[in-house]
N, C-alpha and C. Protein backbone atom coordinates (compact mmCIF):
# COMPACT_ATOMS: atom_id res chain seq x y z
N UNK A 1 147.45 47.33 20.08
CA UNK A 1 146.03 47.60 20.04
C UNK A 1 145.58 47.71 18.58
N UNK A 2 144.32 47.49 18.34
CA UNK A 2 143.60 47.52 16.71
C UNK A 2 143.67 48.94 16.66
N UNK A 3 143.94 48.97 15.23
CA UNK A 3 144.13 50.27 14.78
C UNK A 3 142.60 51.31 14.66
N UNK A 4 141.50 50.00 14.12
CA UNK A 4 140.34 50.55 14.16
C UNK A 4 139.63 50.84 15.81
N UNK A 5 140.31 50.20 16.65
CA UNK A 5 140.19 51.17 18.15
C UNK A 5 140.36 51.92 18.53
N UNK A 6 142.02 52.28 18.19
CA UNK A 6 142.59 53.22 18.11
C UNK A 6 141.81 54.66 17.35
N UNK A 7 141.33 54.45 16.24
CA UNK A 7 140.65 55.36 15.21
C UNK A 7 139.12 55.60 15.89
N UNK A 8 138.46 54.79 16.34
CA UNK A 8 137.44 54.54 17.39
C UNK A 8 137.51 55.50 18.74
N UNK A 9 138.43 55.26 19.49
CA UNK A 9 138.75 55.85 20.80
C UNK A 9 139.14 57.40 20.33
N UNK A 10 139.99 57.94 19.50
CA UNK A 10 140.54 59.21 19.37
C UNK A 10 138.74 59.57 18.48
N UNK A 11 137.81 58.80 17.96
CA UNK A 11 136.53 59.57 17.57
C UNK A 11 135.75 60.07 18.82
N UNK A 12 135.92 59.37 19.61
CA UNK A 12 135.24 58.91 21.08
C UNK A 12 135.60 60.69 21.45
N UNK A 13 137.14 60.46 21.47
CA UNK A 13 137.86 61.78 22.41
C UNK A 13 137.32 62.84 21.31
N UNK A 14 137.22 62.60 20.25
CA UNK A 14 136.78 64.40 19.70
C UNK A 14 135.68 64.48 19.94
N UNK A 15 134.76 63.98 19.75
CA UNK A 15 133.09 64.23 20.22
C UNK A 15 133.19 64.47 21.30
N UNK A 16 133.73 64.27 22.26
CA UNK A 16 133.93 64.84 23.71
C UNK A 16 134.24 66.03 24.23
N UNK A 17 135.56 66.32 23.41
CA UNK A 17 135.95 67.44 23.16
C UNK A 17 135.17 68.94 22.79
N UNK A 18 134.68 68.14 21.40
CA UNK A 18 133.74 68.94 20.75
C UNK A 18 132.40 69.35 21.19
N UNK A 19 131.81 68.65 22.46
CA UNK A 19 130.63 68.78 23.12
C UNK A 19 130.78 69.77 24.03
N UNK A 20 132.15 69.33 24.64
CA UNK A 20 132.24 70.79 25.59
C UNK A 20 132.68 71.75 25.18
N UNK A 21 132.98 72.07 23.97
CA UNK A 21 133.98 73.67 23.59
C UNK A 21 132.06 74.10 22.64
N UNK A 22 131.13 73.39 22.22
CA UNK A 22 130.18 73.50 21.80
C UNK A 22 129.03 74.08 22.93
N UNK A 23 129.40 73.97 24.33
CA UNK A 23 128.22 73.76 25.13
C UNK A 23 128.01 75.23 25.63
N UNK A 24 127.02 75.75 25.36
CA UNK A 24 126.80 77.22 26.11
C UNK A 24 126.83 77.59 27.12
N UNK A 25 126.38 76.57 28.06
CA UNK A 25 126.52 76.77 29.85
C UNK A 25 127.87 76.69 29.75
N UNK A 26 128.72 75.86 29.61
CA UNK A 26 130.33 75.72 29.77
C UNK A 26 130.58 77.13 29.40
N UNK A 27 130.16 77.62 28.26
CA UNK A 27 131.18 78.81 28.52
C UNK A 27 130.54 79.59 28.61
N UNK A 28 129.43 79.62 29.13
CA UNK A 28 128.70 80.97 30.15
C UNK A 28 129.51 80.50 31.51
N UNK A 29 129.43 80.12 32.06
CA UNK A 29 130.09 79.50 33.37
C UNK A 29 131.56 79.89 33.16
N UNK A 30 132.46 79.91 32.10
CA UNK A 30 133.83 80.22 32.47
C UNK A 30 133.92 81.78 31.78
N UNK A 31 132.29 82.52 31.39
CA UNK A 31 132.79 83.37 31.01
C UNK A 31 132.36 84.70 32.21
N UNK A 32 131.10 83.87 33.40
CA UNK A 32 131.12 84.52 34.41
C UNK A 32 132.50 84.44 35.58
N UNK A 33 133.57 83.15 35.42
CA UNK A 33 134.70 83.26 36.06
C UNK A 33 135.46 84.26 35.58
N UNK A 34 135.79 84.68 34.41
CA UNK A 34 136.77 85.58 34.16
C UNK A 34 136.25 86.62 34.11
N UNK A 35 134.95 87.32 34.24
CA UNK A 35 134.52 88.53 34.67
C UNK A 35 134.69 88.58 36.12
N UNK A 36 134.54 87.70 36.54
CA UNK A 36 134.59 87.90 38.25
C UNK A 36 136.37 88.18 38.44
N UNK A 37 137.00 87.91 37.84
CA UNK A 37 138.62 88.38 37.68
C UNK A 37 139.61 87.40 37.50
N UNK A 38 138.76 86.21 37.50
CA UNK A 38 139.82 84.95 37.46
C UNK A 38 140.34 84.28 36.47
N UNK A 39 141.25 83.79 36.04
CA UNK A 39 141.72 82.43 34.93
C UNK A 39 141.13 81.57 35.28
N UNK A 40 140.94 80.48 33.93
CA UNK A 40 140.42 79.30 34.07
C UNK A 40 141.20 78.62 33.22
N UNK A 41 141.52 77.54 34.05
CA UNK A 41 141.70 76.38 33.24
C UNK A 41 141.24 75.07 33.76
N UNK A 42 140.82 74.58 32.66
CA UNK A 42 139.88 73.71 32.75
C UNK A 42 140.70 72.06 32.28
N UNK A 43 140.49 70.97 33.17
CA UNK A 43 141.45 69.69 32.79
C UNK A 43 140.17 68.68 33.40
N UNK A 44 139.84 67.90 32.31
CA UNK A 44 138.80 66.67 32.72
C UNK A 44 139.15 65.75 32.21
N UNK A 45 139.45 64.83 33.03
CA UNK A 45 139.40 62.98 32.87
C UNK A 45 138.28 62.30 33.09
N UNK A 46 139.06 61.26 31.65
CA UNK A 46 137.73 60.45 31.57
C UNK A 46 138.46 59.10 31.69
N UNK A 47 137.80 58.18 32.28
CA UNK A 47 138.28 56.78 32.20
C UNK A 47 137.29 56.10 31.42
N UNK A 48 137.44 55.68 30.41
CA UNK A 48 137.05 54.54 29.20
C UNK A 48 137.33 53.35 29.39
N UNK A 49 136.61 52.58 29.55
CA UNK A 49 137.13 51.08 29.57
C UNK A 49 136.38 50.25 28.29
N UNK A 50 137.71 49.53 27.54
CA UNK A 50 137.19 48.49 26.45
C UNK A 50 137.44 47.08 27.17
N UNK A 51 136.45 45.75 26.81
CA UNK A 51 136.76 44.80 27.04
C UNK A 51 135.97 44.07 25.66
N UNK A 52 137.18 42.97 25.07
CA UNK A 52 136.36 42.53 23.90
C UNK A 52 135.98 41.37 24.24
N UNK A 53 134.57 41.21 24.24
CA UNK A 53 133.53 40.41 23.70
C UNK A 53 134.06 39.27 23.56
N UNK A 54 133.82 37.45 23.93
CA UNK A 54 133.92 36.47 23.80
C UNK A 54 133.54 36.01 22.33
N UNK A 55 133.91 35.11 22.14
CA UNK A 55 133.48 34.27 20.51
C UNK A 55 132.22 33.68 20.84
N UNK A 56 132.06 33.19 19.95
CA UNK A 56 130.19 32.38 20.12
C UNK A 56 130.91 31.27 20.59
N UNK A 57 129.87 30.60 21.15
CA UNK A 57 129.50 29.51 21.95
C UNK A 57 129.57 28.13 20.78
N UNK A 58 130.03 27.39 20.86
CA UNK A 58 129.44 25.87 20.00
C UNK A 58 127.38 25.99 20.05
N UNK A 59 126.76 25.28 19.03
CA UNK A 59 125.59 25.46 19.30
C UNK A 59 124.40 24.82 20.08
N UNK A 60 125.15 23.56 20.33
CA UNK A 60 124.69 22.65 21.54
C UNK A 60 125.67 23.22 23.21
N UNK A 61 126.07 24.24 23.66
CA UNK A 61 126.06 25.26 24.35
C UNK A 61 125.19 25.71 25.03
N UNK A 62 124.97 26.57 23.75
CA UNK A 62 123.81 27.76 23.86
C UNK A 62 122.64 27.53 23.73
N UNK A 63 122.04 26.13 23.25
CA UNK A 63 121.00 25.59 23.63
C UNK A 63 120.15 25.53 25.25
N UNK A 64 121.28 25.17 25.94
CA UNK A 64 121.27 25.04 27.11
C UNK A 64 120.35 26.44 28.26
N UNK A 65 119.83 26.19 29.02
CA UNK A 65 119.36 27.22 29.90
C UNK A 65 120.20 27.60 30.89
N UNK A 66 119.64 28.43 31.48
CA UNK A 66 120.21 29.23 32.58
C UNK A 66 119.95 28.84 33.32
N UNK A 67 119.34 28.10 33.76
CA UNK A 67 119.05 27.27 35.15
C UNK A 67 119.74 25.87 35.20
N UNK A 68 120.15 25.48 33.81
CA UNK A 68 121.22 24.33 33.79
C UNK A 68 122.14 24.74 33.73
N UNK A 69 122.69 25.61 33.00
CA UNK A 69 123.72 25.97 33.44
C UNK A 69 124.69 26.54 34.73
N UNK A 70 123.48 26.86 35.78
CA UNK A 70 123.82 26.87 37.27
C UNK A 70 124.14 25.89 37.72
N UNK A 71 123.11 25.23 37.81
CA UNK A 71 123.34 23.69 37.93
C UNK A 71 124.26 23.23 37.85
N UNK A 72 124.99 23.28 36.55
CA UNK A 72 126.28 22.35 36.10
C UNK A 72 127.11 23.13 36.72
N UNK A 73 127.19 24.50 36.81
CA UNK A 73 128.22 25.07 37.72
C UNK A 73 128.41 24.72 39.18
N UNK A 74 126.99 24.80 40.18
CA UNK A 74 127.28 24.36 41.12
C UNK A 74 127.49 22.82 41.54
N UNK A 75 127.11 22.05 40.50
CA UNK A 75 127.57 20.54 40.93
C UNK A 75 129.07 20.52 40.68
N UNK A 76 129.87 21.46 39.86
CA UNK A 76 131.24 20.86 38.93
C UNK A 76 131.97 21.82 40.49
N UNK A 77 131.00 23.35 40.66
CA UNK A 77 132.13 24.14 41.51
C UNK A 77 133.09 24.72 40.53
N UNK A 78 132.90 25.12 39.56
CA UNK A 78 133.91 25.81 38.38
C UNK A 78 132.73 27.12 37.83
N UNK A 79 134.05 28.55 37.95
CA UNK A 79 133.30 29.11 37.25
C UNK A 79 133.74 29.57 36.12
N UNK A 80 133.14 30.46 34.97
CA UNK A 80 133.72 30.70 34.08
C UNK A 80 134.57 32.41 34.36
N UNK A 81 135.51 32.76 33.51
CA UNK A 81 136.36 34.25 34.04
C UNK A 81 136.59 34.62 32.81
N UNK A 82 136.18 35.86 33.28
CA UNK A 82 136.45 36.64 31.44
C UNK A 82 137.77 36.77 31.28
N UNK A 83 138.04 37.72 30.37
CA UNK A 83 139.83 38.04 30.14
C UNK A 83 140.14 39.17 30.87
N UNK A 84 139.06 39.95 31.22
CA UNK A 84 139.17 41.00 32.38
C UNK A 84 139.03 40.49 33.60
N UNK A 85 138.47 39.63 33.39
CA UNK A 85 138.64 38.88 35.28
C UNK A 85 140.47 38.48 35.18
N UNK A 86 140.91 37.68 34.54
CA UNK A 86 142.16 37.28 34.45
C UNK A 86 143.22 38.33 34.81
N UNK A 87 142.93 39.70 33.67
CA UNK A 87 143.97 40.60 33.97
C UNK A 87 143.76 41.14 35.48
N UNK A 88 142.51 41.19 36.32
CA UNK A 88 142.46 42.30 37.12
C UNK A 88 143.15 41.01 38.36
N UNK A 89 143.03 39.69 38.51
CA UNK A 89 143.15 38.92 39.34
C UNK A 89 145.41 39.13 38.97
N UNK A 90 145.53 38.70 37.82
CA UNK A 90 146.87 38.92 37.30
C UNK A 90 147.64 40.51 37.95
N UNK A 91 146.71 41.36 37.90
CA UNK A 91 147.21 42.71 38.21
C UNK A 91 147.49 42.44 39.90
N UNK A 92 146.90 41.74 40.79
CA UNK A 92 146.71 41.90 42.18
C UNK A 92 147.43 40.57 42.57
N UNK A 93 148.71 39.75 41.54
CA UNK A 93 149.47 39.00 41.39
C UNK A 93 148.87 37.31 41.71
N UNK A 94 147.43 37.01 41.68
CA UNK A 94 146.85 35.80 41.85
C UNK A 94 146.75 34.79 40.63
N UNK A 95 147.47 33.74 40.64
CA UNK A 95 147.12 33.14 39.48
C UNK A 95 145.99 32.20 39.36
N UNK A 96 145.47 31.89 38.15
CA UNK A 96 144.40 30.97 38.01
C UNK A 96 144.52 29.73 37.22
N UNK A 97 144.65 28.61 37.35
CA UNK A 97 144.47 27.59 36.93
C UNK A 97 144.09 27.58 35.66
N UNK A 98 144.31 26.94 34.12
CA UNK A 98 143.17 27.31 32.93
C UNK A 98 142.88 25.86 33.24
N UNK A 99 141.89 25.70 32.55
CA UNK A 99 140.74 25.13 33.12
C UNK A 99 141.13 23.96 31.00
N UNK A 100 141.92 22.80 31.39
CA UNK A 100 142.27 22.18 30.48
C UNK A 100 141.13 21.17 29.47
N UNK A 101 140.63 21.85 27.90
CA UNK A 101 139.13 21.27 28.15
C UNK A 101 139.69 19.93 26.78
């Protein structure tokens, strides 16, 4: 993984961190649990998902509309799959054809 993700994601997790040990209801709320007589401990997950971003397009591409570009999809019957489509189809053991251009 990029290191600047890495450095990215663990900023991600302290501001997170830091929002809830910052938040006054949070610890009015765990400070009416332990008057009432109880321990608290507290464990929250978060699921983050990164997916990176495609390269640009050639510029006679992106010229193109969105209504031609349906078009050309439904006459050819090909669609396009991100790299998260790949892994999640890969994860559920289906393979896909690459599409030889």
């Amino acid at each position: 993984m990029d290191e600047r993700l890495k450095e990215l994601m663990q900023e991600l997790g302290n501001a997170i961190n830091d929002s809830l040990s910052d938040s006054d209801r949070i610890a009015g709320a765990i400070g009416e649990i332990k008057r009432a007589g109880y321990d608290v401990f507290l464990v929250l997950e978060a699921t983050i998902g990164f997916n990176k971003r495609e390269g640009e397009e050639d510029e006679s591409e992106t010229e193109t509309t969105e209504q031609e570009q349906s078009v050309r999809s439904e006459s050819t019957g090909k669609i396009r799959l991100t790299s998260q489509d790949h892994k999640f189809l890969r994860a559920l053991k289906i393979s896909v054809e690459e599409d030889q251009r």
